[in-house]
Protein backbone atom coordinates (compact mmCIF):
# COMPACT_ATOMS: atom_id res chain seq x y z
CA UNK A 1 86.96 93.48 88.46
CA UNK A 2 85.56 96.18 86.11
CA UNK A 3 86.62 99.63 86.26
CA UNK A 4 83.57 100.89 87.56
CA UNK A 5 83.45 98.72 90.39
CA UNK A 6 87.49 99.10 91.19
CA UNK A 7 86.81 103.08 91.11
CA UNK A 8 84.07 102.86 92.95
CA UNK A 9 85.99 100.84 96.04
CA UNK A 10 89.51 102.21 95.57
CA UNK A 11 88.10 105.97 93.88
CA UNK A 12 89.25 107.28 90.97
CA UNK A 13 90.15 111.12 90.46
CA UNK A 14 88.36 112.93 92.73
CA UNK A 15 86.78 110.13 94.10
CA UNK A 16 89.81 108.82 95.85
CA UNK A 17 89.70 111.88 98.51
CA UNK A 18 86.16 110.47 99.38
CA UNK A 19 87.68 106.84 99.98
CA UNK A 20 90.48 107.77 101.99
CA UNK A 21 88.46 110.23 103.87
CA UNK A 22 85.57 107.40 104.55
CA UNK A 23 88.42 105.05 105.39
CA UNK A 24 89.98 107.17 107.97
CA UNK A 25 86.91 108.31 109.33
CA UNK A 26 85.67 104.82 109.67
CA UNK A 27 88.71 103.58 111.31
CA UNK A 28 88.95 106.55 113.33
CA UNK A 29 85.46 106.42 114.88
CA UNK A 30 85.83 102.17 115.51
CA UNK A 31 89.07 102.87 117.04
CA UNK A 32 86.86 105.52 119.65
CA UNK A 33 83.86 103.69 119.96
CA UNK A 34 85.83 100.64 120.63
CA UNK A 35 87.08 102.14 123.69
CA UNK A 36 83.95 101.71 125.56
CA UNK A 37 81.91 99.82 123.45
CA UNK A 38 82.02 96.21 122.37
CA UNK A 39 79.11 94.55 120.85
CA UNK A 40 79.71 94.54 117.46
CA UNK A 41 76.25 95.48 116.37
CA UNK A 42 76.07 98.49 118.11
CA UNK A 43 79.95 99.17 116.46
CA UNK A 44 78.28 98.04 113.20
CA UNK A 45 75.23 100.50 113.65
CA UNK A 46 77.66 103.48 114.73
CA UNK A 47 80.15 102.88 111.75
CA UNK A 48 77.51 102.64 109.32
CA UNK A 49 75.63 105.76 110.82
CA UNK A 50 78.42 107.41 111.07
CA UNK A 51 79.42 107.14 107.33
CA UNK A 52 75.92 107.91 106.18
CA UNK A 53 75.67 111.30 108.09
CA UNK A 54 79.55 112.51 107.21
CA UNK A 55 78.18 111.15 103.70
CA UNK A 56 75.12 113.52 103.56
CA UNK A 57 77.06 116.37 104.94
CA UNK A 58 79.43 116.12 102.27
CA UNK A 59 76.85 116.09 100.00
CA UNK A 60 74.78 118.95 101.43
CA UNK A 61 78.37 120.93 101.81
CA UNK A 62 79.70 120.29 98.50
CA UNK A 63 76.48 120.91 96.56
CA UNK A 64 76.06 124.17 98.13
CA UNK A 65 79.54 124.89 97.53
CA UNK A 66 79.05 124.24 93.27
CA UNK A 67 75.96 126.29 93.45
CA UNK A 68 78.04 129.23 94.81
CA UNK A 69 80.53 128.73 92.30
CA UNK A 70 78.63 128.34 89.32
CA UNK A 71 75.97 131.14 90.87
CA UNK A 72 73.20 129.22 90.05
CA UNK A 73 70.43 127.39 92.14
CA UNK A 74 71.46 123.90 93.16
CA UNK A 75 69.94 121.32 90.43
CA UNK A 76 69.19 117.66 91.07
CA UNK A 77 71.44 116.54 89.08
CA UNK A 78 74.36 118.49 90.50
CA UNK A 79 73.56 116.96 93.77
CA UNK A 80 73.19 113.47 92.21
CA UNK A 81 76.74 114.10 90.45
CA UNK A 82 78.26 115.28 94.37
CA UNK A 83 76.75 112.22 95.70
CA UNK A 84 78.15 109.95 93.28
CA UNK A 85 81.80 111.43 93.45
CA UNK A 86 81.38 111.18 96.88
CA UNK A 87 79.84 107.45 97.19
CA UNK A 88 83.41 106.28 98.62
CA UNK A 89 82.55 107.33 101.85
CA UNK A 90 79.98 104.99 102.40
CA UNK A 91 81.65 102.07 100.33
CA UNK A 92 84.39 102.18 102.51
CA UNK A 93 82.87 101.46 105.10
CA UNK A 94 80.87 98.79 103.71
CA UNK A 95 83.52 95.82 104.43
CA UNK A 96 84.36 97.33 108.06
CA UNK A 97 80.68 97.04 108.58
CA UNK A 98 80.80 93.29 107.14
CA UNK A 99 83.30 92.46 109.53
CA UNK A 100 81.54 93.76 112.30
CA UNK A 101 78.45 91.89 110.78
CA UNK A 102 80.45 88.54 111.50
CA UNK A 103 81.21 89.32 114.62
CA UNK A 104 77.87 89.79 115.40
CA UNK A 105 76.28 87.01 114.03
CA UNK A 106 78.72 84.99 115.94
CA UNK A 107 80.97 83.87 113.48
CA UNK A 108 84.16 85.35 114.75
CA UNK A 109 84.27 86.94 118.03
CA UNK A 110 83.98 90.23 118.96
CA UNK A 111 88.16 91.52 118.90
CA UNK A 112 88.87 89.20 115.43
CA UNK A 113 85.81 91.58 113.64
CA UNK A 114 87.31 94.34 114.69
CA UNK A 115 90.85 93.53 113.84
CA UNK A 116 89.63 92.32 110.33
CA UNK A 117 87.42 95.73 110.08
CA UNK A 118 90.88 97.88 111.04
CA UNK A 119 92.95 95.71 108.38
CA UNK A 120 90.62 96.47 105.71
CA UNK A 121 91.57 100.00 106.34
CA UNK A 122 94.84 99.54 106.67
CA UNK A 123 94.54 97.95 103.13
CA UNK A 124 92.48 100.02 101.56
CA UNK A 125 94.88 102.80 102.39
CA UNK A 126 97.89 100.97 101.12
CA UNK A 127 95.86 100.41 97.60
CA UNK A 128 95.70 104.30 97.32
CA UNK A 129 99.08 104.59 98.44
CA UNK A 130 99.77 101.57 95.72
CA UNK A 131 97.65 103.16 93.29
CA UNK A 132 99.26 106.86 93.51
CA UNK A 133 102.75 105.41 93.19
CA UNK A 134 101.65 103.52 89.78
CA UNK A 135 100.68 106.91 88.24
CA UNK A 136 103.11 108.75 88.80
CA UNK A 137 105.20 105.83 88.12
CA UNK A 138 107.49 105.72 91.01
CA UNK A 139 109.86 102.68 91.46
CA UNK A 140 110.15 100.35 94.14
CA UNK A 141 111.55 102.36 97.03
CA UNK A 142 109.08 105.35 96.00
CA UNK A 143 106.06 103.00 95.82
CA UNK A 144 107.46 101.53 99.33
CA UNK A 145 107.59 105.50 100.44
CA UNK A 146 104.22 106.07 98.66
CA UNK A 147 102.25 102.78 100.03
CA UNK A 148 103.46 103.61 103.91
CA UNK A 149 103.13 107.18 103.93
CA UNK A 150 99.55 107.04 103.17
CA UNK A 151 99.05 104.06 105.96
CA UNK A 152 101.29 106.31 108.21
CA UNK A 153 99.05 109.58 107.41
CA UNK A 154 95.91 107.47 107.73
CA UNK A 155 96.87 105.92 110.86
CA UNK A 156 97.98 109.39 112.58
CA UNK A 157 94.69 111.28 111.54
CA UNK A 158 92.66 108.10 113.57
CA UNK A 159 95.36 108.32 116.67
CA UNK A 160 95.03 112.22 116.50
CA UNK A 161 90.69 111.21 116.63
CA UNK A 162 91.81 109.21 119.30
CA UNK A 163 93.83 110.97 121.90
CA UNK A 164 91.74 114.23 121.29
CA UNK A 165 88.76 112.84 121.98
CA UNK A 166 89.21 111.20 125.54
């Protein structure tokens, strides 16, 4: 895999706030929707919705933000350069969505796509957690620590989603 696509799916610098933040946010709102809702195209259609708003907000907040700082009017290219940092967002989503995609189409029912979207962010969390353990080259019990307090974090941000919003 080259290093542009592994930073683009697993972020790199910056970019890994906007991967863990996608991921949590797309397990987060699955976990809600999936409360009421079970048709995996309309889960599909919210997660991917979902993602693309939070993604344009981010982009809209953000590039307003470097404009203040750098008190100057808010270029094209600095919003091109916010969107890109923050593309993680929507990749994250992207094999949630894919899961949901086979459910839809048939080729998995309904509860296995959304078991195989929620693994996906279970893993994708883990990588970070994996990946932030490698650079700051803890050993096997940090990594361990590393790798299942992100999962942990993750997972506690989408129950807080959860019980707050019923």
């Amino acid at each position: 895999m080259s290093q542009n696509v592994a930073g683009a799916i697993f972020g790199v610098g910056g970019s890994v706030a906007s991967t863990v933040y996608g991921t949590v946010v797309i397990m987060a709102t699955l976990t809600a929707a999936y409360a009421t809702e079970k048709d995996p195209w309309r889960l599909a259609i919210l997660v991917a919705s979902t993602a693309l708003v939070l993604w344009l907000a981010h982009i809209y907040a953000h590039g307003l933000s470097e404009s203040l700082a750098r008190r100057r009017w808010l270029t094209s290219r600095m919003v091109w350069a916010v969107a890109r940092r923050e593309i993680g967002m929507l990749i994250a989503a992207a094999a949630p969505i894919a899961a949901l995609l086979l459910g839809a189409l048939g080729a998995v029912d309904e509860s296995t796509a959304v078991f195989i979207a929620m693994t996906v962010g279970i893993v994708t969390l883990a990588a970070e957690g994996h990946r932030y353990a490698r650079i700051e080259n803890l050993g096997r019990l940090g990594t361990t620590l590393a790798i299942t307090a992100n999962v942990l974090m993750g997972s506690f941000v989408v129950l807080l989603k959860v019980v707050l919003a019923h």
